[in-house]
C-alpha atoms as a PDB file:
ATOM      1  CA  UNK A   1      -0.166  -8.033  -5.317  1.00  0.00           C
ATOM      2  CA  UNK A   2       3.758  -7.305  -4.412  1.00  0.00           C
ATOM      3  CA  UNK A   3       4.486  -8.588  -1.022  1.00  0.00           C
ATOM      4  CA  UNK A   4       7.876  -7.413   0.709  1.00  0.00           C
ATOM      5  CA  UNK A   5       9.156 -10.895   2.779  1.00  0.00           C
ATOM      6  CA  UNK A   6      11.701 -11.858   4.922  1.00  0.00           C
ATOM      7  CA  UNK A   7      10.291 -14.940   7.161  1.00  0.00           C
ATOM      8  CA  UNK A   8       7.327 -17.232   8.069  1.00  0.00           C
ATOM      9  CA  UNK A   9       6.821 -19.466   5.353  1.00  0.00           C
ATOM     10  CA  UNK A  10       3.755 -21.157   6.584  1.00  0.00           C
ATOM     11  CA  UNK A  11       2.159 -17.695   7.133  1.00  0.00           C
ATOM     12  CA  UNK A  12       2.904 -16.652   3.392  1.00  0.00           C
ATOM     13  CA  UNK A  13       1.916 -20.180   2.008  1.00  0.00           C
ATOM     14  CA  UNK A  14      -1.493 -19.672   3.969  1.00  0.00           C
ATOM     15  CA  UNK A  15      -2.036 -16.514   2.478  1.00  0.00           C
ATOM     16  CA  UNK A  16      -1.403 -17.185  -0.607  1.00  0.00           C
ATOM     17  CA  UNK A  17      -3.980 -19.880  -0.336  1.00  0.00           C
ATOM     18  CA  UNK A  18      -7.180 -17.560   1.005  1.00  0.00           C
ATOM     19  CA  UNK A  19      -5.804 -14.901  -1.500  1.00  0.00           C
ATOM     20  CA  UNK A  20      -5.021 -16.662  -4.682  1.00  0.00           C
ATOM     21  CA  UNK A  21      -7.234 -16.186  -7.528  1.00  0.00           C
ATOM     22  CA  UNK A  22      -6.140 -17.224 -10.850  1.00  0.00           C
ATOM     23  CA  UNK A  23      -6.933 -13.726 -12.683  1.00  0.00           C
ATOM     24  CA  UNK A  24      -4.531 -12.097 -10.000  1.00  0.00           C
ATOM     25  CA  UNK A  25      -0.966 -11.474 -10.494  1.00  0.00           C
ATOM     26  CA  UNK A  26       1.358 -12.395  -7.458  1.00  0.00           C
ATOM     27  CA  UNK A  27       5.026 -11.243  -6.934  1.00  0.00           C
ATOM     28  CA  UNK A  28       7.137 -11.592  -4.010  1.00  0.00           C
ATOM     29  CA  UNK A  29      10.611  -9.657  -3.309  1.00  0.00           C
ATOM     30  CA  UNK A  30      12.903 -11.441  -0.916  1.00  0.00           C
ATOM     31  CA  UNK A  31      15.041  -9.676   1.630  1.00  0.00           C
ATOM     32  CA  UNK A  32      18.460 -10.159   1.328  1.00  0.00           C
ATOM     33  CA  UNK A  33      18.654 -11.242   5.111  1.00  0.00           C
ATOM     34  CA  UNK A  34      15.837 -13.836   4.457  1.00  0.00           C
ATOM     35  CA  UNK A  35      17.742 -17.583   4.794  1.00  0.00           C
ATOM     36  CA  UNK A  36      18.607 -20.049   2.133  1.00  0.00           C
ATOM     37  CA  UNK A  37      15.829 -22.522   3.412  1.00  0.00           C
ATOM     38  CA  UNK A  38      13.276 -20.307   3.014  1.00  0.00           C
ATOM     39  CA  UNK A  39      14.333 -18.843  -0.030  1.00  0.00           C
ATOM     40  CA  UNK A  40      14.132 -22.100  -1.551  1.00  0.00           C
ATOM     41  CA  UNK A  41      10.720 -22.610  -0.258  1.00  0.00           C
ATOM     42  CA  UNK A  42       9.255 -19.412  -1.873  1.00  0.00           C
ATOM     43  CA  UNK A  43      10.599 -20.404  -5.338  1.00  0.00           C
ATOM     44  CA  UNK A  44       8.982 -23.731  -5.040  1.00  0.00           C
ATOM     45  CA  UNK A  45       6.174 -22.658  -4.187  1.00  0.00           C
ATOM     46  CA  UNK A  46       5.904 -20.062  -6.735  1.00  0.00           C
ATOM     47  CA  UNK A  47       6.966 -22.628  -9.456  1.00  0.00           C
ATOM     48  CA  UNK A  48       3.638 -24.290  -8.802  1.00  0.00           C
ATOM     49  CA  UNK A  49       1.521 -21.016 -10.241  1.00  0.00           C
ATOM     50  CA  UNK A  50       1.827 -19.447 -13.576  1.00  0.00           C
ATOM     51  CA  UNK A  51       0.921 -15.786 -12.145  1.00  0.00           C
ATOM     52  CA  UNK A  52       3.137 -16.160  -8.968  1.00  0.00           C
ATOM     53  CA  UNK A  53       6.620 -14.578  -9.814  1.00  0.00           C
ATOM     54  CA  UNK A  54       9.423 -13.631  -7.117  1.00  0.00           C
ATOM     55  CA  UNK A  55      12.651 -11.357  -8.154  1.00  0.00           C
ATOM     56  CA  UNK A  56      15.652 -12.733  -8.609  1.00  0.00           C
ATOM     57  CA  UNK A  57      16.928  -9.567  -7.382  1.00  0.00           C
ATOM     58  CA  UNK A  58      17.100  -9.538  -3.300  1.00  0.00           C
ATOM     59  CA  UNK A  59      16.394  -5.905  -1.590  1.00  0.00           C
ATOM     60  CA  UNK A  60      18.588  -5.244   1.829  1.00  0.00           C
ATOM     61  CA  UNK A  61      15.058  -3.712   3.406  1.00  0.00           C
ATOM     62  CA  UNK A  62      15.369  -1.952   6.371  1.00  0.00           C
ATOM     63  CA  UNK A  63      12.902  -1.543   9.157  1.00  0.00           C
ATOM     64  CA  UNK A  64      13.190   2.472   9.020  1.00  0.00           C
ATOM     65  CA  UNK A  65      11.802   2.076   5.231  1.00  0.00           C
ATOM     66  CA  UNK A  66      15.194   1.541   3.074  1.00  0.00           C
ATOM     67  CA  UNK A  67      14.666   0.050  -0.138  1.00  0.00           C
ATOM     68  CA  UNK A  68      11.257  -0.806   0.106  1.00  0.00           C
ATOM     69  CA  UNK A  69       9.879   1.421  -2.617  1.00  0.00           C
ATOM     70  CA  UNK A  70      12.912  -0.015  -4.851  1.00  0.00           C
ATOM     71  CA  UNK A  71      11.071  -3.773  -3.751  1.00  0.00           C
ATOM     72  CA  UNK A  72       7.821  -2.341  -4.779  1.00  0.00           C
ATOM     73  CA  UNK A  73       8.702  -1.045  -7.408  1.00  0.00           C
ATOM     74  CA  UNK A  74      10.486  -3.411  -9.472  1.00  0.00           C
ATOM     75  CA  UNK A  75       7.418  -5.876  -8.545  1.00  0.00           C
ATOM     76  CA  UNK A  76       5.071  -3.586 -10.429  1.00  0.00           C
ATOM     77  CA  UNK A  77       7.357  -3.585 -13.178  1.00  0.00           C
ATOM     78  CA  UNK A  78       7.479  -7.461 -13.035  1.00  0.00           C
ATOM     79  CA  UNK A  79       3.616  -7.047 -12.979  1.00  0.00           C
ATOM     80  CA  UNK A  80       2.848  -5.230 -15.463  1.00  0.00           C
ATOM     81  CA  UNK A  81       3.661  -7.351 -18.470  1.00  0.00           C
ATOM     82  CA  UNK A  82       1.222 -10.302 -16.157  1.00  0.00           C
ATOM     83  CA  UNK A  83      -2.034 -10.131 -17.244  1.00  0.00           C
ATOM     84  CA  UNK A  84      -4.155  -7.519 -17.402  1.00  0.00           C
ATOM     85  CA  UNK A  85      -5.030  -7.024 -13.597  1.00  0.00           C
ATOM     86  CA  UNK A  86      -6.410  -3.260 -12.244  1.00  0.00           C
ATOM     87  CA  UNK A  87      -5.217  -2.597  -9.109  1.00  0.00           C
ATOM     88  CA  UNK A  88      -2.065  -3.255  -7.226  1.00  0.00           C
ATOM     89  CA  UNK A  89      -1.718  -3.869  -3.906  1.00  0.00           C
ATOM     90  CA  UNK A  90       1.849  -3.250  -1.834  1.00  0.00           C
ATOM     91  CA  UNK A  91       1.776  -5.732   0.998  1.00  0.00           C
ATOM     92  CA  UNK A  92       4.204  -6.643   3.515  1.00  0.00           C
ATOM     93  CA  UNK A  93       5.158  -9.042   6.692  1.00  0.00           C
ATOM     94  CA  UNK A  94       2.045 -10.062   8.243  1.00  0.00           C
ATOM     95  CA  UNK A  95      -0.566  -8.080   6.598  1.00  0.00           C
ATOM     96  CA  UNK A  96      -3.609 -10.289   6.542  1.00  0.00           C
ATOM     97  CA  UNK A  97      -6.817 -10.150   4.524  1.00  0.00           C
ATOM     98  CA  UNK A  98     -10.319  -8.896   5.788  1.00  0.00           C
ATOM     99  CA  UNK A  99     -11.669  -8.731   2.426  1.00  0.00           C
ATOM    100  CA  UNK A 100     -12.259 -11.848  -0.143  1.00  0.00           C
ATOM    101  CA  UNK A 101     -10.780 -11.488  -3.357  1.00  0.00           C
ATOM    102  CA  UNK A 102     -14.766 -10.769  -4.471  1.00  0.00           C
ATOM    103  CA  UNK A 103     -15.371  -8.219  -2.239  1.00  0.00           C
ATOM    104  CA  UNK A 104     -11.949  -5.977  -3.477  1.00  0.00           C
ATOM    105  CA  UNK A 105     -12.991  -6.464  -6.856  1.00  0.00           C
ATOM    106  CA  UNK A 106     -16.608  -5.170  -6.002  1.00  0.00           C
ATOM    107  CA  UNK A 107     -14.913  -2.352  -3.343  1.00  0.00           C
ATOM    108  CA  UNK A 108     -12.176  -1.330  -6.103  1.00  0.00           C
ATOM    109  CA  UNK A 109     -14.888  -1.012  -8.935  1.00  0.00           C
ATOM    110  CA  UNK A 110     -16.524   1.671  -6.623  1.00  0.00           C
ATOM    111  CA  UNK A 111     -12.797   2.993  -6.815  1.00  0.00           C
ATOM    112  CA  UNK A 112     -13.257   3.171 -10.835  1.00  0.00           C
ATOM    113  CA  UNK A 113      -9.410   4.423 -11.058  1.00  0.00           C
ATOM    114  CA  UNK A 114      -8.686   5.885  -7.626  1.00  0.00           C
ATOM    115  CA  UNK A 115      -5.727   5.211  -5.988  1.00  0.00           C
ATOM    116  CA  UNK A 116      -6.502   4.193  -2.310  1.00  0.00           C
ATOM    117  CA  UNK A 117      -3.709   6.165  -1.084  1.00  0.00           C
ATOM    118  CA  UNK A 118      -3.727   8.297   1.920  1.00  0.00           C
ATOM    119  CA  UNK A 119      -2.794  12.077   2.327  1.00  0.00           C
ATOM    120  CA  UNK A 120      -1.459  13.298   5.720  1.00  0.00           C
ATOM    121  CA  UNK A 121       1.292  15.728   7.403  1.00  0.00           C
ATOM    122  CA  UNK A 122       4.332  14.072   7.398  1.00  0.00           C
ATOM    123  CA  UNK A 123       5.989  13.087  10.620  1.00  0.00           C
ATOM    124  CA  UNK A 124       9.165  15.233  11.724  1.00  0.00           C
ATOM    125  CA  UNK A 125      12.257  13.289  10.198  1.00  0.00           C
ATOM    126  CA  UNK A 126      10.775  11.560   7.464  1.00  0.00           C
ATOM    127  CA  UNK A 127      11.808  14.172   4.736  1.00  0.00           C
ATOM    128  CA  UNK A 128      15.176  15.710   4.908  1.00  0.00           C
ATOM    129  CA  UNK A 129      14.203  19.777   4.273  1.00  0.00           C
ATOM    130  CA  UNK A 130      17.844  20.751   3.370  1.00  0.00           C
ATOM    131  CA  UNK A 131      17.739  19.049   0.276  1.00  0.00           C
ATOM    132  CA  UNK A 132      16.105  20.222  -3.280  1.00  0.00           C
ATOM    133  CA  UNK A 133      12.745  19.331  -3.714  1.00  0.00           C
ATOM    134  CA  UNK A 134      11.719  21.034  -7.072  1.00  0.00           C
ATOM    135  CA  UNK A 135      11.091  18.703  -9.916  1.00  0.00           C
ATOM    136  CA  UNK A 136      13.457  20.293 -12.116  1.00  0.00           C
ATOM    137  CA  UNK A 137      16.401  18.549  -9.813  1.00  0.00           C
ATOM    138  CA  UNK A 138      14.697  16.063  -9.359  1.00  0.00           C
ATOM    139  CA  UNK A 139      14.018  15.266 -12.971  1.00  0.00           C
ATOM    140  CA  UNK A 140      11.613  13.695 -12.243  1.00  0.00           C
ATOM    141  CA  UNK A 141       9.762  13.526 -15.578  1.00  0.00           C
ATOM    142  CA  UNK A 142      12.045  11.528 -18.577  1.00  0.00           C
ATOM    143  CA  UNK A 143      13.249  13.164 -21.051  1.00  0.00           C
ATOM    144  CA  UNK A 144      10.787  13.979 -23.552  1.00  0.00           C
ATOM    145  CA  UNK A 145       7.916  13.633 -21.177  1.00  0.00           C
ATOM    146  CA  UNK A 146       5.550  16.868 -20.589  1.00  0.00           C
ATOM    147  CA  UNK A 147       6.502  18.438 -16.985  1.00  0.00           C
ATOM    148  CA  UNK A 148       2.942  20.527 -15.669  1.00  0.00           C
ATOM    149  CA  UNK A 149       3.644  23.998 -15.727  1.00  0.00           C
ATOM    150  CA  UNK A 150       1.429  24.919 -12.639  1.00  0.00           C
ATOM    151  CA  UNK A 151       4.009  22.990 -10.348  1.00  0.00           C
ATOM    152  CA  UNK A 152       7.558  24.053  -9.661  1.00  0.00           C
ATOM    153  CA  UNK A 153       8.589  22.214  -6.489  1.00  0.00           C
ATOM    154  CA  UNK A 154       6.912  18.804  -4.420  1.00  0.00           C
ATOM    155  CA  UNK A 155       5.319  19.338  -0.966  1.00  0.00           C
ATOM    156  CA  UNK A 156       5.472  16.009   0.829  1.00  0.00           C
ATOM    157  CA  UNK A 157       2.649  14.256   2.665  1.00  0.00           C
ATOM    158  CA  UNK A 158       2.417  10.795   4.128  1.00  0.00           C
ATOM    159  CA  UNK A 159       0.326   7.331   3.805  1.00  0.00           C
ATOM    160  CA  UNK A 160       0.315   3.929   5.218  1.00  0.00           C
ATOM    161  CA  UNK A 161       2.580   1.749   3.260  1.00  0.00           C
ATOM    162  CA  UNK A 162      -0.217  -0.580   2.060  1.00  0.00           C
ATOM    163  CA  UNK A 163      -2.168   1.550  -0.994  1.00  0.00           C
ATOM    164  CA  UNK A 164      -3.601   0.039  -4.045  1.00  0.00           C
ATOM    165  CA  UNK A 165      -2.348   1.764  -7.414  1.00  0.00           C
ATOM    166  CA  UNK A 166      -4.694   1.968 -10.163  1.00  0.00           C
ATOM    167  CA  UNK A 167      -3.052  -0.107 -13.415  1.00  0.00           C
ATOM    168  CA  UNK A 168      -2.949   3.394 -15.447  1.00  0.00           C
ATOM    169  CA  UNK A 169      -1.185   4.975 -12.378  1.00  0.00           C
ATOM    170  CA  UNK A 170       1.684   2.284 -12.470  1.00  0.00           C
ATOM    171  CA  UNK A 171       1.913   2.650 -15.919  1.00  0.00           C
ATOM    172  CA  UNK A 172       2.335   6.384 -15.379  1.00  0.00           C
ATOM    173  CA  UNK A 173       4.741   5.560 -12.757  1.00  0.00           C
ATOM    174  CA  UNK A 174       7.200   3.215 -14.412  1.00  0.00           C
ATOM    175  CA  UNK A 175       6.715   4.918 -17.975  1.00  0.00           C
ATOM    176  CA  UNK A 176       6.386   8.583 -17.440  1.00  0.00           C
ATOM    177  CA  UNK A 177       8.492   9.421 -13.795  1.00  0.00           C
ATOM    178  CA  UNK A 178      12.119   8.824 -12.940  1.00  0.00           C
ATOM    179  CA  UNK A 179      11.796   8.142  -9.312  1.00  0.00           C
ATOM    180  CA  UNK A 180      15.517   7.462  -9.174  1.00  0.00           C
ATOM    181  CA  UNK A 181      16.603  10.833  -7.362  1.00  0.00           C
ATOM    182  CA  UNK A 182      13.587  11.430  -5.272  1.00  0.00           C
ATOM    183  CA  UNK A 183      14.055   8.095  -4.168  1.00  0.00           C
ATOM    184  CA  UNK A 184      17.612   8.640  -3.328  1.00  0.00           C
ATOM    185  CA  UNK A 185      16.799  11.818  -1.934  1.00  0.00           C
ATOM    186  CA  UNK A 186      14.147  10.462   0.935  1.00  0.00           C
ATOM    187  CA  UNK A 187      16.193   7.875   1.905  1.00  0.00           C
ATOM    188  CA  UNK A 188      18.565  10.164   3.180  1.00  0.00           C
ATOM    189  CA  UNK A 189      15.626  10.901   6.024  1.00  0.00           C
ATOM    190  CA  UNK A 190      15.550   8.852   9.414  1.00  0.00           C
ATOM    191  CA  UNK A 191      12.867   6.709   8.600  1.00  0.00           C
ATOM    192  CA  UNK A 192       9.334   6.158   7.375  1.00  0.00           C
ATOM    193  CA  UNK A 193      10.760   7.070   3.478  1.00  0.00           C
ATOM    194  CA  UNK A 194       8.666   4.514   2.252  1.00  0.00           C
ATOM    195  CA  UNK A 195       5.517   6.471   3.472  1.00  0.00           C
ATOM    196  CA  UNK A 196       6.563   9.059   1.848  1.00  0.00           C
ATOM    197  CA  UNK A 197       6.574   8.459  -2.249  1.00  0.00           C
ATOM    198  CA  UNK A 198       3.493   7.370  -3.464  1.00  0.00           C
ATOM    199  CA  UNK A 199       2.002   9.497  -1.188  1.00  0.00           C
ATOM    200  CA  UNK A 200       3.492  12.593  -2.359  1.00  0.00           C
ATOM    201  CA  UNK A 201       3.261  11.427  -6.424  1.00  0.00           C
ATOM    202  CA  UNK A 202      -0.717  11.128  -5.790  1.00  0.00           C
ATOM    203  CA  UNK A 203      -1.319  14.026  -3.677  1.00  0.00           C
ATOM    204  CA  UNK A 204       1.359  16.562  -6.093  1.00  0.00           C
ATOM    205  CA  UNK A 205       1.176  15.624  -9.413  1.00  0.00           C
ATOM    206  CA  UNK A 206      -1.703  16.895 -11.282  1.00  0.00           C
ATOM    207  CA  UNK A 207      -1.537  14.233 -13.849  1.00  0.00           C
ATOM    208  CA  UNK A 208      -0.719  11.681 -11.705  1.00  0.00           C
ATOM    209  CA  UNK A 209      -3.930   9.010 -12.866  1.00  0.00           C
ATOM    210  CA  UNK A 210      -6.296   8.214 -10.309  1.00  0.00           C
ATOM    211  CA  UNK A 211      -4.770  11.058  -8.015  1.00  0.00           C
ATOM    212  CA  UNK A 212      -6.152  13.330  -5.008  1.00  0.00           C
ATOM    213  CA  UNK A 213      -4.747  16.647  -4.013  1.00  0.00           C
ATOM    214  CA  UNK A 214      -3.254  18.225  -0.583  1.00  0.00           C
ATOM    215  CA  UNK A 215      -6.135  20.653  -0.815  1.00  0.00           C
ATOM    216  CA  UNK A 216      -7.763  19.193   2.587  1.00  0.00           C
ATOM    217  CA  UNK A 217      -4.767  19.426   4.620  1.00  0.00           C
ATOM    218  CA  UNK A 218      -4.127  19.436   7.996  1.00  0.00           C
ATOM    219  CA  UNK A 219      -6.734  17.596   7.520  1.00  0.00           C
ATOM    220  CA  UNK A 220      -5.834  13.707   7.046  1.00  0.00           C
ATOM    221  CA  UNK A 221      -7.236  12.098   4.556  1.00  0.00           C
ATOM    222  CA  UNK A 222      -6.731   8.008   5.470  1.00  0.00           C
ATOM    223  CA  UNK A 223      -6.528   5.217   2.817  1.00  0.00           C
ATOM    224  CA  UNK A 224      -8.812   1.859   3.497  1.00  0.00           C
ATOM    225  CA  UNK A 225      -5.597  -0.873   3.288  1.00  0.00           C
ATOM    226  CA  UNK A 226      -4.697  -1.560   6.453  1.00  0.00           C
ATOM    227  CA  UNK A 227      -6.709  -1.471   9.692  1.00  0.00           C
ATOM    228  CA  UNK A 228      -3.523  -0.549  12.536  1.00  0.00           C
ATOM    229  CA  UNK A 229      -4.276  -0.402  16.381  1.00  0.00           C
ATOM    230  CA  UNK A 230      -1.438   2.207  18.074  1.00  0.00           C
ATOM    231  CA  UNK A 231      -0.672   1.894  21.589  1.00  0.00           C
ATOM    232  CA  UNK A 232      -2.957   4.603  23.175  1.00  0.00           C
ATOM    233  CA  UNK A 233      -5.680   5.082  19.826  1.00  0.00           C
ATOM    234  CA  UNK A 234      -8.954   6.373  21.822  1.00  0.00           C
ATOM    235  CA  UNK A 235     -10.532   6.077  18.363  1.00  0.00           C
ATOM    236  CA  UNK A 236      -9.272   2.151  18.099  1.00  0.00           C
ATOM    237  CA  UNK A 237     -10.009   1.454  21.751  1.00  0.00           C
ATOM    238  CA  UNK A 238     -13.613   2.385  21.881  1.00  0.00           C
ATOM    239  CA  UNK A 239     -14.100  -0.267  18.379  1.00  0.00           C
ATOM    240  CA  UNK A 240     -12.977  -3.097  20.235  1.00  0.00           C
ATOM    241  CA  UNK A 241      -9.460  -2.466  21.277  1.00  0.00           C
ATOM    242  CA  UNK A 242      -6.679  -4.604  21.348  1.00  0.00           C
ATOM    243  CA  UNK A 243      -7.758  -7.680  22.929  1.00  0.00           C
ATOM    244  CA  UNK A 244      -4.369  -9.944  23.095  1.00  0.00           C
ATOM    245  CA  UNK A 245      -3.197  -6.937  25.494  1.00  0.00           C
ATOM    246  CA  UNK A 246      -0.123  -7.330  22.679  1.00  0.00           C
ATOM    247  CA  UNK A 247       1.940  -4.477  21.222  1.00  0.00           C
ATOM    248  CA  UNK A 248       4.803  -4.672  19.113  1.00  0.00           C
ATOM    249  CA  UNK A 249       7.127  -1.365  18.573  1.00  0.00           C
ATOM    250  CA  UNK A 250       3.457   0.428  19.373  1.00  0.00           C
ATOM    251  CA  UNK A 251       1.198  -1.549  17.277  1.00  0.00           C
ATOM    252  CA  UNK A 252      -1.372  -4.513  18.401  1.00  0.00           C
ATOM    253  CA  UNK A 253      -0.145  -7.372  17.493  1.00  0.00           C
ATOM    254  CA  UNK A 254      -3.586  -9.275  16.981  1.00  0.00           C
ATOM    255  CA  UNK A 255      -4.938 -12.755  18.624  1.00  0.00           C
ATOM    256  CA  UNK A 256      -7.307 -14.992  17.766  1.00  0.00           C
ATOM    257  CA  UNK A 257      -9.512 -13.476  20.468  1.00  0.00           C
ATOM    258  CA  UNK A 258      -9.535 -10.319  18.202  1.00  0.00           C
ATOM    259  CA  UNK A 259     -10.216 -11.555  14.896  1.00  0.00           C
ATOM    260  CA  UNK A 260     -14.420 -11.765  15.520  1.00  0.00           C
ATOM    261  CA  UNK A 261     -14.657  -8.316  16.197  1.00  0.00           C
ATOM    262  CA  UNK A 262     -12.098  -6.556  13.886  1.00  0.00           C
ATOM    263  CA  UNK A 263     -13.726  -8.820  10.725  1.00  0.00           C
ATOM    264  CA  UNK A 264     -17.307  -7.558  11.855  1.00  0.00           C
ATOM    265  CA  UNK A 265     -16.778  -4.490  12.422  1.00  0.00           C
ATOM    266  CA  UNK A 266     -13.969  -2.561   9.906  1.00  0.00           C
ATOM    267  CA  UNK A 267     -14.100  -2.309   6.260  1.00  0.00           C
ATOM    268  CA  UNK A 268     -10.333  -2.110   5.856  1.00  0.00           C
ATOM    269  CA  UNK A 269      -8.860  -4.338   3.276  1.00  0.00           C
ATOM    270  CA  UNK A 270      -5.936  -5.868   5.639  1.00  0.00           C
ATOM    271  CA  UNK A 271      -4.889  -6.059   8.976  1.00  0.00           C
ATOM    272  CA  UNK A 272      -1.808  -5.348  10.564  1.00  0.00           C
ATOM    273  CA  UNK A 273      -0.283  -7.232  12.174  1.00  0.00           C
ATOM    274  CA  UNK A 274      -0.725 -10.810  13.480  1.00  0.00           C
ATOM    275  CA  UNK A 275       2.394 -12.756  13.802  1.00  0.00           C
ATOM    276  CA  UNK A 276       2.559 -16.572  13.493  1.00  0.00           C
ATOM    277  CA  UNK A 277       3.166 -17.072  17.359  1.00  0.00           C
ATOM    278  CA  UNK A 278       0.173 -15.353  17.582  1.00  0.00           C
ATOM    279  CA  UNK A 279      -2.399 -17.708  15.753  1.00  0.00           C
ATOM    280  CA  UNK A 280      -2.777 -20.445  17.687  1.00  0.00           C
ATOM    281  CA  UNK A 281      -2.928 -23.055  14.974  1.00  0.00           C
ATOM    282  CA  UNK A 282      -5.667 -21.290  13.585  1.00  0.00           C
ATOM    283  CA  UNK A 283      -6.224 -20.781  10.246  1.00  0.00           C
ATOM    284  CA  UNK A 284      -7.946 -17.684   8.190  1.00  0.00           C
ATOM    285  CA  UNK A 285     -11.663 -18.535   7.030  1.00  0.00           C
ATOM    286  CA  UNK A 286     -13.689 -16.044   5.360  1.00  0.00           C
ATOM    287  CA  UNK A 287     -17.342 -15.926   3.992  1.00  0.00           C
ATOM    288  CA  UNK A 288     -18.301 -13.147   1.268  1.00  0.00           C
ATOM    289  CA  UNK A 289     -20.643 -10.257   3.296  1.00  0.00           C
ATOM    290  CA  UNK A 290     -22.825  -7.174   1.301  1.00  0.00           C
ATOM    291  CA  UNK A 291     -20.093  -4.831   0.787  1.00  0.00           C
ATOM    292  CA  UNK A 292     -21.160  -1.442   1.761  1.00  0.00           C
ATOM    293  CA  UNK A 293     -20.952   0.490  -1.271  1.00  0.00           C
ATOM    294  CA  UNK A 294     -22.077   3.917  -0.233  1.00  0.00           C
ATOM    295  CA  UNK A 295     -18.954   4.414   2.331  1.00  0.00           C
ATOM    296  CA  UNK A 296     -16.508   3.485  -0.401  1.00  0.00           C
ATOM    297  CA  UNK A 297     -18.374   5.780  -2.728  1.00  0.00           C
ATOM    298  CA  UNK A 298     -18.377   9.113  -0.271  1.00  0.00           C
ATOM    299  CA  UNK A 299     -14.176   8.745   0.601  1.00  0.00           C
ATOM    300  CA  UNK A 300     -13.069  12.112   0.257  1.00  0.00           C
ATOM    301  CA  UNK A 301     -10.786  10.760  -2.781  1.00  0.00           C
ATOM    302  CA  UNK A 302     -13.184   8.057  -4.224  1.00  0.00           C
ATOM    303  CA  UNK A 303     -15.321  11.428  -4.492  1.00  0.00           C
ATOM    304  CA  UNK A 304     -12.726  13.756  -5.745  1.00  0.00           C
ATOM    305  CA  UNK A 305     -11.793  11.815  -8.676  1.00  0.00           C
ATOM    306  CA  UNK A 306     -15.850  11.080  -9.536  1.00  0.00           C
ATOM    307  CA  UNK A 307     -16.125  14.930  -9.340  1.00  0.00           C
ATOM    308  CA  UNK A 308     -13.259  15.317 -11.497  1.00  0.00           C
ATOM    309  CA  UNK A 309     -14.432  12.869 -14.027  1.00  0.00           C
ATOM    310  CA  UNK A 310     -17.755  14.360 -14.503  1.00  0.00           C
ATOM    311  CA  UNK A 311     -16.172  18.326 -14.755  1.00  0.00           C
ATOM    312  CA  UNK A 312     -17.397  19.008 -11.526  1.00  0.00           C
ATOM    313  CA  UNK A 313     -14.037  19.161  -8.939  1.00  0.00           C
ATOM    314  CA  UNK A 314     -15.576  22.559  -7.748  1.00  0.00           C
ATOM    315  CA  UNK A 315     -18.279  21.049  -5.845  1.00  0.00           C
ATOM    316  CA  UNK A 316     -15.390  19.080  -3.872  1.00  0.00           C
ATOM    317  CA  UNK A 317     -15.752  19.719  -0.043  1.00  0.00           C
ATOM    318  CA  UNK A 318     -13.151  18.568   2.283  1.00  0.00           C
END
């Protein structure tokens, strides 16, 4: 599970607490801008654990999305070598579990090798159009690597930053891709790069493991990893709303008053966000429930890939 992390120690020692799990693999990537105190603090702490690792490398991570994918990614490489774990997870600041480490394990088996990534339009700014997008500039494939023949050029779509990558897609990733120019290349945009990559490498790339396809767009197809409240979400207002009356840069920041419902109610793996000011003392506690199988099994790209599997994509419906 990569975490990006800049601050709140308590909140990440917690965390790692309800999380941990001794066949897990934990890695955290420190922002450059983090302090020397809590630096320290993270080290120790991951000193205690055999599977905790943080990079020694420090990422200057931006709030528009800069360098996060370069944070994320050299955690999975870090990773990979750890064990032999089947999903990861890219977490950040503040995103908090609604799911025990028993009920992702029964929810990604469901998965069987999907990616939980979503596929949506992207927002205006978040790709720069001028530039060139065809894999052969890219070069995006290493040398020596098969390029698919059916694909000539990348059309971009979008998902929340929190996914979960099957093992055989990050082995794909690191060992097969060169992300080094595309990378370069979105972070040239405005902001919300880091919505961008996976996104597009699942949604593109035909041999991209675990993938899904544009096929259903404009309509979105949403990943389960983080449960968000907007400022003005009908959709998020009528399950319960935002009940600390909170928003941060548009987004609920959560109380304790809001944790009952949003734990009863969604089957999201993580929520976003609940700073520390925000807790009240209190700490996480969760109890294992019946996951509900059948709605993880009939996700448009849970279904796609079982279709796939079984030489049956044509029945695929949108």
């Amino acid at each position: 599970m990569p975490s990006q992390i800049v601050h709140d120690f308590l909140l990440l020692e917690q965390m790692l607490s309800v999380e941990y799990a001794p066949e897990n693999v934990y890695c955290y990537a420190l922002d450059a801008k983090a302090d020397a105190l809590f630096m320290r603090r993270v080290h120790a702490l991951a000193n205690c654990f055999p599977n905790v690792v943080v990079l020694a490398e420090h990422f200057n991570v931006f709030s528009n999305g800069k360098n996060v994918t370069r944070a994320q990614l050299a955690c999975l490489e870090a990773m990979l070598p750890m064990g032999e774990w089947k999903y990861a997870l890219l977490l950040q600041n503040h995103d908090l579990p609604l799911r025990t480490n028993a009920e992702l394990v029964e929810i990604l088996r469901v998965y069987n090798g999907t990616n939980d990534i979503g596929t949506k339009k992207i927002m205006p700014n978040t790709v720069n159009f001028s530039l060139d997008w065809s894999l052969a500039k890219l070069h995006l494939y290493r040398e020596g690597q098969q390029v698919p023949t059916n694909l000539t050029r990348l059309h971009h779509t979008k998902s929340f930053n929190l996914i979960a990558l099957s093992r055989t897609a990050v082995q794909f990733t690191l060992g097969t891709l060169n992300l080094d120019k595309m990378i370069a290349q979105l972070e040239s945009s405005a902001y919300g790069m880091d919505e961008v990559l996976f996104s597009t490498l699942n949604s593109n790339l035909p041999d991209f493991p675990g993938g899904f396809s544009p096929i259903c767009l404009p309509r979105p197809v949403s990943n389960m990893g983080r449960y968000t409240i907007w400022h003005g979400n009908a959709v998020a207002s009528a399950s319960g709303g935002c009940r600390s009356a909170y928003f941060r840069h548009g987004v609920c920041v959560y109380g304790t008053e809001d944790l009952l419902h949003i734990g009863r109610d969604r089957l999201h793996f993580y929520l976003n966000k609940m700073l520390a000011a925000r807790r009240d003392g209190q700490q996480t506690k969760k109890a294992n429930v019946k996951v509900n199988r059948r709605f993880y099994t009939e996700l448009p790209h849970v279904l796609y890939n079982r279709l796939r599997s079984s030489g049956r994509l044509a029945e695929f419906k949108c």
